[in-house]
Protein backbone atom coordinates (compact mmCIF):
# COMPACT_ATOMS: atom_id res chain seq x y z
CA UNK A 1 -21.06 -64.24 -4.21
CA UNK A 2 -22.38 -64.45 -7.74
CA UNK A 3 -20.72 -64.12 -11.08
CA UNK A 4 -22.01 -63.33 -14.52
CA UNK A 5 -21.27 -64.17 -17.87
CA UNK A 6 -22.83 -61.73 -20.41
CA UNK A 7 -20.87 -58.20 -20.56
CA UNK A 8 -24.28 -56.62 -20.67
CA UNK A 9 -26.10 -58.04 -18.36
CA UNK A 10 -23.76 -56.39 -15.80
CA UNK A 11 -25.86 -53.43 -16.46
CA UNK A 12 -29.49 -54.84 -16.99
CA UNK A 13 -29.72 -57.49 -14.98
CA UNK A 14 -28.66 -57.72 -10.88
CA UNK A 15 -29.98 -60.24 -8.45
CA UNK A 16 -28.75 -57.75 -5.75
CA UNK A 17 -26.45 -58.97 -4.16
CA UNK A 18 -22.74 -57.82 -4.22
CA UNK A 19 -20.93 -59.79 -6.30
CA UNK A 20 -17.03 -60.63 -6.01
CA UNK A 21 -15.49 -61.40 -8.96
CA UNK A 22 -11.85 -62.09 -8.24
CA UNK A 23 -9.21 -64.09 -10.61
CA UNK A 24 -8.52 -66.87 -7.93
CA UNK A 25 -8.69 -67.07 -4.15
CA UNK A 26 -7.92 -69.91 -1.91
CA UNK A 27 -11.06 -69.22 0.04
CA UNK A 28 -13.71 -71.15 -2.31
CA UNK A 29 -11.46 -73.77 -3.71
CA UNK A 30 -13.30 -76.77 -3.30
CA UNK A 31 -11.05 -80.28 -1.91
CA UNK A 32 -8.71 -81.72 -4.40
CA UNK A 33 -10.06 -84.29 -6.52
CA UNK A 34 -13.50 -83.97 -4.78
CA UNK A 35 -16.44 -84.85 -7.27
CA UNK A 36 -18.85 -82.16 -7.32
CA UNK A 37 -22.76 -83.54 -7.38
CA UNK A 38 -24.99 -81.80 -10.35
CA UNK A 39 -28.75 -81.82 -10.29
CA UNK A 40 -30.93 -79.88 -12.88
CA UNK A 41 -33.56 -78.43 -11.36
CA UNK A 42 -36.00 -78.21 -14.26
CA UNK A 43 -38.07 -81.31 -15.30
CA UNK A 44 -37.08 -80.17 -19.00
CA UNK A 45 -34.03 -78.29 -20.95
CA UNK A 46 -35.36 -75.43 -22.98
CA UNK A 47 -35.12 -76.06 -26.70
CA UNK A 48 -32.38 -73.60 -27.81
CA UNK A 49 -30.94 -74.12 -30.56
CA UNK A 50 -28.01 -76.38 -30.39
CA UNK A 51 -25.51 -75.61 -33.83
CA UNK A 52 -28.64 -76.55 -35.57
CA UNK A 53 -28.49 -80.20 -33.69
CA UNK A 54 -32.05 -80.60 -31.71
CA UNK A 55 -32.23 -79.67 -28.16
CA UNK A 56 -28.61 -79.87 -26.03
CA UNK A 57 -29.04 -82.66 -23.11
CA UNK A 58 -27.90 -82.80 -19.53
CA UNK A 59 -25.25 -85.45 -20.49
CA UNK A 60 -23.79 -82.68 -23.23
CA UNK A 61 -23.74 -79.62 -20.43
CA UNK A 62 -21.81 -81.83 -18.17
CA UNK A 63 -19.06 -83.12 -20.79
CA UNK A 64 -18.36 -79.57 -21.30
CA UNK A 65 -18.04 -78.51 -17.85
CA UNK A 66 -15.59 -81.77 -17.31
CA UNK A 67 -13.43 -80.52 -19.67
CA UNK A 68 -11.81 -78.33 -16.52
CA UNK A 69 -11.62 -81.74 -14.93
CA UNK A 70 -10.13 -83.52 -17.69
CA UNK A 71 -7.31 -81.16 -18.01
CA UNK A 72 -5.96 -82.44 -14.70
CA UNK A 73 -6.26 -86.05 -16.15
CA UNK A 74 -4.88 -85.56 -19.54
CA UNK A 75 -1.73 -83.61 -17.02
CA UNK A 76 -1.63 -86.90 -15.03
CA UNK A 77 -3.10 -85.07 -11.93
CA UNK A 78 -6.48 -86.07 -11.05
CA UNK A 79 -6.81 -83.05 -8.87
CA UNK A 80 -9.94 -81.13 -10.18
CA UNK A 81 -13.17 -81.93 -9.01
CA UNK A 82 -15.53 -83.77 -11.19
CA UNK A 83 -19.02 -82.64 -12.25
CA UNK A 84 -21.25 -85.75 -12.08
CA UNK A 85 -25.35 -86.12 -12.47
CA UNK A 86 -27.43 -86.60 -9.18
CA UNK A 87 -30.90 -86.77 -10.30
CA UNK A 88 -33.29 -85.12 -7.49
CA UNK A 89 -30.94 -84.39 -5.34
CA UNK A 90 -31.69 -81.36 -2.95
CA UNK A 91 -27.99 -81.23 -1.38
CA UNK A 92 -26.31 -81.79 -4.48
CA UNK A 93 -23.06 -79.50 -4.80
CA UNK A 94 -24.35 -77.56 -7.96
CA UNK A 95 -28.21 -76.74 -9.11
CA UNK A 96 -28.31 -75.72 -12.26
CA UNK A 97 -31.85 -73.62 -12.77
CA UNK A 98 -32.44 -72.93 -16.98
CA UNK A 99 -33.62 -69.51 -17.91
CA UNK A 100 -34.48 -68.08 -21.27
CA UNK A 101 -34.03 -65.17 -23.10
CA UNK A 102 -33.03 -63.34 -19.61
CA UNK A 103 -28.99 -63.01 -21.53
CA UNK A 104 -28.03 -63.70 -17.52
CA UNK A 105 -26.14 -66.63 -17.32
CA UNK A 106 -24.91 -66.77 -13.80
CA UNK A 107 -23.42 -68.82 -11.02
CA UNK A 108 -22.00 -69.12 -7.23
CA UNK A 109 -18.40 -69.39 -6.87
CA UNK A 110 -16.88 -72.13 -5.60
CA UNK A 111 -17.91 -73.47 -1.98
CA UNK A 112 -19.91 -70.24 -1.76
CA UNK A 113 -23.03 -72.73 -3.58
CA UNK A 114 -22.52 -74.56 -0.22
CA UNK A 115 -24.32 -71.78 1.40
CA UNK A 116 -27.34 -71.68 -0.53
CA UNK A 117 -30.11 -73.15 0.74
CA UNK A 118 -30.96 -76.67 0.21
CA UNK A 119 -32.81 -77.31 -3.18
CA UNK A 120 -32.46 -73.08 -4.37
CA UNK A 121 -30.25 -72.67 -7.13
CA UNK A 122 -26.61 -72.02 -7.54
CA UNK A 123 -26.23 -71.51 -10.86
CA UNK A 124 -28.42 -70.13 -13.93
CA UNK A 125 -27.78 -70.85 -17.28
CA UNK A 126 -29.20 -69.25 -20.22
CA UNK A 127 -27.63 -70.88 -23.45
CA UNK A 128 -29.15 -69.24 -26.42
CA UNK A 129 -26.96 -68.74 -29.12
CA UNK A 130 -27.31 -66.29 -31.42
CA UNK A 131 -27.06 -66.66 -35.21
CA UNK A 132 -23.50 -65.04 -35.30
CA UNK A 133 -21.87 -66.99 -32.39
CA UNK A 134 -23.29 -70.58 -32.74
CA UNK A 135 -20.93 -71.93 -30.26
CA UNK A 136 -21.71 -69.27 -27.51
CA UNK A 137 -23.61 -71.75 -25.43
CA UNK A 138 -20.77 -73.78 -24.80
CA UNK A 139 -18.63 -71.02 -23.67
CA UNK A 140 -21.22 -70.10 -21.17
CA UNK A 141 -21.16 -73.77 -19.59
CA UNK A 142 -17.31 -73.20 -19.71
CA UNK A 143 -17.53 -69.85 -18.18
CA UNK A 144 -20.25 -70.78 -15.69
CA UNK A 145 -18.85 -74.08 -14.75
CA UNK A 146 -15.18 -72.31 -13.94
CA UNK A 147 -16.97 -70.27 -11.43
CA UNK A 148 -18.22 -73.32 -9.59
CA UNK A 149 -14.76 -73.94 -9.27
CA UNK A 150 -13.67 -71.22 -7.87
CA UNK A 151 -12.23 -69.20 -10.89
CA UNK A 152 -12.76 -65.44 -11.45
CA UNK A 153 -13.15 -62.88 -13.87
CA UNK A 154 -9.97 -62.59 -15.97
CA UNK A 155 -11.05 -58.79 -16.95
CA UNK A 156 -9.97 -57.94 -13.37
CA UNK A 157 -6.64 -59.46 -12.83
CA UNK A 158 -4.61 -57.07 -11.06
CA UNK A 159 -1.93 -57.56 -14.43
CA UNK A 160 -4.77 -56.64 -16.86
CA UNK A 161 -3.64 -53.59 -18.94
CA UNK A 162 -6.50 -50.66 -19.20
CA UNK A 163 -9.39 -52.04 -21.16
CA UNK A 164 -11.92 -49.57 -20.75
CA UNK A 165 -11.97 -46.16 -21.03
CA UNK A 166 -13.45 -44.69 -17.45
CA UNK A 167 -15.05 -41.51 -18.79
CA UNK A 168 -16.99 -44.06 -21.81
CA UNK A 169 -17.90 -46.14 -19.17
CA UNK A 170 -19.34 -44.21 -16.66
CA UNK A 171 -20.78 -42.07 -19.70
CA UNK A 172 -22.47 -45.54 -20.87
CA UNK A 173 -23.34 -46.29 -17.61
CA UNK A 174 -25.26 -42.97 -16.46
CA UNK A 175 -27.47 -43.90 -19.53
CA UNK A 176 -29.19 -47.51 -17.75
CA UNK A 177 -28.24 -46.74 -14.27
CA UNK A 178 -29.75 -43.97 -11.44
CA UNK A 179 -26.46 -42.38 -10.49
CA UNK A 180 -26.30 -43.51 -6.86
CA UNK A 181 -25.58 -46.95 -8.91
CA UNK A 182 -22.90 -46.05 -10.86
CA UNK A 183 -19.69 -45.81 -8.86
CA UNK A 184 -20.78 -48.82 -6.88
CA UNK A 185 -21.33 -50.84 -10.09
CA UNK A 186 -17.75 -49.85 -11.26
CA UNK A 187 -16.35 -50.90 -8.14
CA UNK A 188 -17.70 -54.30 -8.11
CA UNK A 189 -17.42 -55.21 -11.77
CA UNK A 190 -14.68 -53.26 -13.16
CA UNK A 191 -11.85 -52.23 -10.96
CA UNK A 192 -8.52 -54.21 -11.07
CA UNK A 193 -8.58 -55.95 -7.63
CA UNK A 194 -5.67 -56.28 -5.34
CA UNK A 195 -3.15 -58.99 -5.76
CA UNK A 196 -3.96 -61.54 -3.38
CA UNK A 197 -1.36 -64.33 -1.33
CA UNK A 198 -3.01 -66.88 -3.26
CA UNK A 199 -2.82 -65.19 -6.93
CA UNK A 200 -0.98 -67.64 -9.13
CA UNK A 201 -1.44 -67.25 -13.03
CA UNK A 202 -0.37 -64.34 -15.35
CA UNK A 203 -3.10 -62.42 -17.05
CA UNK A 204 -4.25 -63.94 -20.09
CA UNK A 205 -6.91 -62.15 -22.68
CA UNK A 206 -7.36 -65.66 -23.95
CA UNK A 207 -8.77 -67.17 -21.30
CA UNK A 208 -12.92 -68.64 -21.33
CA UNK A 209 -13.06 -66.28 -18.01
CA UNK A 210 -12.26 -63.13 -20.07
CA UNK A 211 -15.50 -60.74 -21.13
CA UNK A 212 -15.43 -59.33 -24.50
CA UNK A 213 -15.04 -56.06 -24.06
CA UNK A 214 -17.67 -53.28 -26.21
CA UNK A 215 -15.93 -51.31 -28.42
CA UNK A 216 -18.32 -48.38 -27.30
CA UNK A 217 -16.51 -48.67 -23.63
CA UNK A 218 -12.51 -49.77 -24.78
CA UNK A 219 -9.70 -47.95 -23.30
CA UNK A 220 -7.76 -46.20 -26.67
CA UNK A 221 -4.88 -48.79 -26.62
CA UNK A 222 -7.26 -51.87 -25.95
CA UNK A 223 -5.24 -54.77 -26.27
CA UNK A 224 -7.73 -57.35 -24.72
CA UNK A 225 -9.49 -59.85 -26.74
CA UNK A 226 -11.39 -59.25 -30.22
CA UNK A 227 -13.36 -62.49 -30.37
CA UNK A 228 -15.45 -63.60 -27.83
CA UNK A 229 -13.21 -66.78 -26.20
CA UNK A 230 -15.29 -69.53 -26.35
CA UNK A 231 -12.36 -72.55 -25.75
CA UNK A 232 -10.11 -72.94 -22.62
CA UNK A 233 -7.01 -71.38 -22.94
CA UNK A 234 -3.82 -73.01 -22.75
CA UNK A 235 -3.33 -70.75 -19.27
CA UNK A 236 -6.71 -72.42 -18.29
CA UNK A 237 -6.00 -76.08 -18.93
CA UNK A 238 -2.40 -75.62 -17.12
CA UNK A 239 -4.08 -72.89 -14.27
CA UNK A 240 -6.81 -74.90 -13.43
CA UNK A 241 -4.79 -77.91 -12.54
CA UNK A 242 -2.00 -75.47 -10.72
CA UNK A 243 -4.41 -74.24 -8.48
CA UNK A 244 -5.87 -77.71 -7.44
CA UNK A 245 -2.63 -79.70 -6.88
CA UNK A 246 -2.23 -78.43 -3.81
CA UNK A 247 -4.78 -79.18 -1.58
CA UNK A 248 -6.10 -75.24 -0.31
CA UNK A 249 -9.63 -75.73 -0.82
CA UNK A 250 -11.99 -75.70 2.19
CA UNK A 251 -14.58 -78.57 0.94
CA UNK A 252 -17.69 -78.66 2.40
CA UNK A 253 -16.60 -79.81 6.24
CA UNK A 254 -16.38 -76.08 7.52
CA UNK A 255 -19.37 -75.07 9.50
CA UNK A 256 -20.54 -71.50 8.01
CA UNK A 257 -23.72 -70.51 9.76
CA UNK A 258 -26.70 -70.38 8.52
CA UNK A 259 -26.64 -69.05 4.86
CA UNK A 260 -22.82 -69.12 5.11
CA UNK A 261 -19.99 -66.86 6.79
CA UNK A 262 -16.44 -65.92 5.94
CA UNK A 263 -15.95 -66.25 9.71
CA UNK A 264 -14.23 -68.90 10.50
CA UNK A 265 -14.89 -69.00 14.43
CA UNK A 266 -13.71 -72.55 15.48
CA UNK A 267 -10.55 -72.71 17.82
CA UNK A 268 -7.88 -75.32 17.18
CA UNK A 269 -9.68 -76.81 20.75
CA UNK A 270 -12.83 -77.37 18.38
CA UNK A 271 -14.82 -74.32 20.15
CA UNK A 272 -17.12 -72.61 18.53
CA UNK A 273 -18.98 -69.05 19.41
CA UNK A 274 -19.71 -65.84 18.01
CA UNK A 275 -17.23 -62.71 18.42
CA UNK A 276 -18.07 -59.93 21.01
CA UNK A 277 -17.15 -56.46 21.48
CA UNK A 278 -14.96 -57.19 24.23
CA UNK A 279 -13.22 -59.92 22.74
CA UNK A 280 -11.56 -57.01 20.97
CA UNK A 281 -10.70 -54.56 24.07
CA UNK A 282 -6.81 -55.83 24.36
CA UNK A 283 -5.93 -56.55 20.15
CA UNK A 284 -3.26 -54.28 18.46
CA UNK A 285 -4.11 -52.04 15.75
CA UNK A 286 -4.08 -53.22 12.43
CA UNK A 287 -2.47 -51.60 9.73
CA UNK A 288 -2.41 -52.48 6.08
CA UNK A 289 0.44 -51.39 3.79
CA UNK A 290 0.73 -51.36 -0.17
CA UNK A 291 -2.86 -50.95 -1.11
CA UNK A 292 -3.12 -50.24 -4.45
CA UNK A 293 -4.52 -46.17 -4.65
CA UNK A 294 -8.38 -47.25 -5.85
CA UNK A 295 -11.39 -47.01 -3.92
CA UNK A 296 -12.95 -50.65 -3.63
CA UNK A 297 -9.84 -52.74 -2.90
CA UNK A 298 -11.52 -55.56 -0.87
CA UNK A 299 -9.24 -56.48 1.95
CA UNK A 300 -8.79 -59.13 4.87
CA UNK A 301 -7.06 -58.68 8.20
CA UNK A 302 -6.36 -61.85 10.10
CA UNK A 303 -5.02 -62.59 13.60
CA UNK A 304 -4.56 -64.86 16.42
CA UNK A 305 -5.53 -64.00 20.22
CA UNK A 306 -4.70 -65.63 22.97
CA UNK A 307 -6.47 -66.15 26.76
CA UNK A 308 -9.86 -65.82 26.05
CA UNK A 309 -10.60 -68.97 27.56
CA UNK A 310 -10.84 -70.91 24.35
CA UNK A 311 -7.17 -71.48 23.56
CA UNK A 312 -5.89 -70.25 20.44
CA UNK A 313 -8.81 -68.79 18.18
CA UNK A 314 -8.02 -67.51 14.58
CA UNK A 315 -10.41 -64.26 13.71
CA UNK A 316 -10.58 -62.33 11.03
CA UNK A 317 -12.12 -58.90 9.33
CA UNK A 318 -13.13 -59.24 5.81
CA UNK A 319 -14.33 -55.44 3.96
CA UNK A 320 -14.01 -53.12 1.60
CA UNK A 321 -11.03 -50.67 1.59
CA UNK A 322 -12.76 -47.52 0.43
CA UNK A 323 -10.64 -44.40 0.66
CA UNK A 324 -7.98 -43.20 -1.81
CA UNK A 325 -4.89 -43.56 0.48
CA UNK A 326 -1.68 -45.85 0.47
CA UNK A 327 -2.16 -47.02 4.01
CA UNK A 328 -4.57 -47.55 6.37
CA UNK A 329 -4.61 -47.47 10.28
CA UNK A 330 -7.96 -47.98 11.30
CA UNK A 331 -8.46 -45.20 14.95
CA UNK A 332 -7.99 -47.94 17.94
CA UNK A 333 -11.78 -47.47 18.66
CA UNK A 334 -13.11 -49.26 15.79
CA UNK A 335 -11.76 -52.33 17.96
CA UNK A 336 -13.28 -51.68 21.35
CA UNK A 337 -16.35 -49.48 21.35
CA UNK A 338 -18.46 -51.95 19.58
CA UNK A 339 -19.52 -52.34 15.74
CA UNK A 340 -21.97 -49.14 15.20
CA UNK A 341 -18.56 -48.06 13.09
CA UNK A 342 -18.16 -50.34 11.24
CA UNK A 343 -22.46 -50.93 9.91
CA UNK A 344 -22.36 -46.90 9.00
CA UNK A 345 -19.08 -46.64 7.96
CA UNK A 346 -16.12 -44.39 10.61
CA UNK A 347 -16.36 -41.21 10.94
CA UNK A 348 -13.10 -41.05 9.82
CA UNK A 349 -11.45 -41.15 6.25
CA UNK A 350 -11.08 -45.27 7.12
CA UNK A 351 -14.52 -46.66 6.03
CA UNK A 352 -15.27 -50.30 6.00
CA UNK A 353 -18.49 -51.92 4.82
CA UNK A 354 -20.87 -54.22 6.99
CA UNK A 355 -18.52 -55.69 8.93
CA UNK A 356 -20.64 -56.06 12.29
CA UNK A 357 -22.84 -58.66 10.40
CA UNK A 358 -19.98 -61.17 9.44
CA UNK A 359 -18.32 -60.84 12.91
CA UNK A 360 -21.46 -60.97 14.82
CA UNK A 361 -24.08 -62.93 12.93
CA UNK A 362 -23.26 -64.34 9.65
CA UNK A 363 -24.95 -63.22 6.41
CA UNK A 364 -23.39 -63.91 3.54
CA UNK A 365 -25.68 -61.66 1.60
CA UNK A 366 -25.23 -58.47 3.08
CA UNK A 367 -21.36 -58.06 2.98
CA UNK A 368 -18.80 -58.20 0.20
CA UNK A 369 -16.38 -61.39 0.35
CA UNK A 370 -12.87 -60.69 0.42
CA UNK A 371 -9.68 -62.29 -0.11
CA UNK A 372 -6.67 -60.18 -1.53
CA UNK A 373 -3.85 -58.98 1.28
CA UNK A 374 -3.69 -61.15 4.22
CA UNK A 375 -1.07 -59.93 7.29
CA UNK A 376 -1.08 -61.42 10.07
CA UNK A 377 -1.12 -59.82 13.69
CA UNK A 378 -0.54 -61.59 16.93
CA UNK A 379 -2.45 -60.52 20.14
CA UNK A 380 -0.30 -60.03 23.11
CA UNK A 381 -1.10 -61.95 26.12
């Protein structure tokens, strides 16, 4: 899961991976109050230029990213985790690797750097700033350092009005991308996502998360920002703290896989194991209502079953809603003929994305993370 900062580099630069760039989600909240270790990987900062002040230092990069943290402090709730120096540290919380000159400032979200292998980089920072936005570098260590908490695009709150135009888009698009690329790329970095259980804060164009959107791709009433945010918002000192007073994050203490999983296959009895086919034969049929009508509207189902000799066991499917209906009702044999339906998509209008690789084998790189409408179905016995 990997967000970016730079508008542009959306289009010129891509690690590939899929990327899921949501406003919040309770899945990747780290524990209240927990203080997050930093190591930078490189024996050296670059020298960019700093507002014409020398070379910027570890010490300086880490007062701005505590400025998230000391918005819970200066609210009298210590609840946001604290970014602290580690030194050589392989299993430090965040490493920060420097680039320059890619204009690809990027970073994990959340507990999702928990996954990444031990001493590999979770976030990237490139913090050049140009002549005409001196200050840019400290929005990117803003921007960058509100991923690792969890926080997500603000472009893509489901209350965002129109801010680009499709048809410019796609026309600007179709000019740096092959055109297999381009309705995929939309999907992942541009549609309004779905409003998830855990979706807390009122869009705000203000906000450090917010892109600056190119004139050359603006919707005709554009009424997002028309500076480049480069300070917290008021929403983000008062979100920030909102979403970590209560205590929703899942830490580090969950056990992922290798590489990480969204599959959280531990029964309240402390059993572990992966899902099989048959597990599914007896489970009702899901249905999900009130989708909004876009293709791309990621989606979780998650339910209880009972009697399969491990007690109560919570599972769940996390994918990619991908047909242009209101409602879907996935054909009972998605559940019990095994998962060659769900790796190639149904046969069906229903189509769902990878899904045999996070329910059988986790790999958090080949599937999208989800997080936005959550029912809940109960198994009968």
């Amino acid at each position: 899961m990997m967000c970016y900062t730079d508008w542009m580099t959306l289009v010129e630069k891509d690690d590939g991976r899929a990327d899921e760039l949501w406003v919040l989600t309770d899945e990747d909240l780290w524990l209240v109050g927990k203080t997050l270790k930093v190591r930078f990987l490189d024996d050296r900062i670059p020298a960019w230029p700093n507002d014409g002040r020398g070379h910027i230092t570890e010490e300086e990069i880490l007062k701005i990213a505590n400025e998230w943290h000391q918005c819970g402090v200066e609210q009298g709730k210590d609840v946001v985790p604290e970014f602290v120096p580690c030194g050589a540290d392989d299993t430090a919380d965040i490493r920060v690797k420097f680039i320059v000159d890619s204009g690809c400032p990027r970073s994990k979200v959340g507990t999702a750097a928990t996954r990444v292998k031990a001493g590999d980089p979770t976030m990237w920072l490139d913090l050049k700033s140009p002549d005409n936005c001196p200050s840019l570098y400290k929005r990117t260590i803003r921007h960058e350092f509100g991923h690792a908490l969890d926080l997500k695009h603000e472009h893509q709150h489901p209350d965002a009005p129109p801010l680009t135009d499709p048809r410019k888009l796609k026309e600007y698009l179709t000019q740096r991308l092959p055109p297999a690329e381009i309705d995929e790329k939309i999907r992942v970095q541009w549609a309004a996502l779905a409003r998830g259980a855990s979706q807390k804060s009122k869009y705000d164009k203000e906000s450090v998360m917010h892109y600056l959107i190119p004139e050359v791709v603006r919707a005709n009433k554009y009424v997002g920002p028309t500076e480049l945010p480069i300070e917290l918002s008021d929403c983000d000192k008062t979100n920030i703290v909102l979403f970590y007073s209560k205590d929703t994050g899942s830490g580090t203490d969950r056990d992922d896989g290798p590489g990480g999983s969204i599959v959280d296959d531990s029964g309240e009895n402390g059993s572990k194991g992966n899902i099989k086919p048959e597990d599914f034969a007896s489970f009702p049929r899901p249905k999900l209502v009130d989708l909004i009508n876009i293709v791309g509207v990621r989606v979780k189902v998650k339910w209880r079953s009972i009697g399969l000799g491990l007690g109560f066991k919570d599972w769940e499917l996390n994918g990619i809603y991908a047909t242009k209906c209101r409602e879907l009702d996935p054909p009972q044999e998605c559940m019990t003929e095994g998962f060659s339906q769900w790796k190639s998509g149904l046969k069906s209008e229903y189509s769902w994305k990878k899904l045999a690789e996070v329910l059988v084998l986790p790999a958090v790189n080949e599937i999208e993370l989800s997080g936005s409408y959550v029912p809940k179905l109960t198994n009968k016995k």
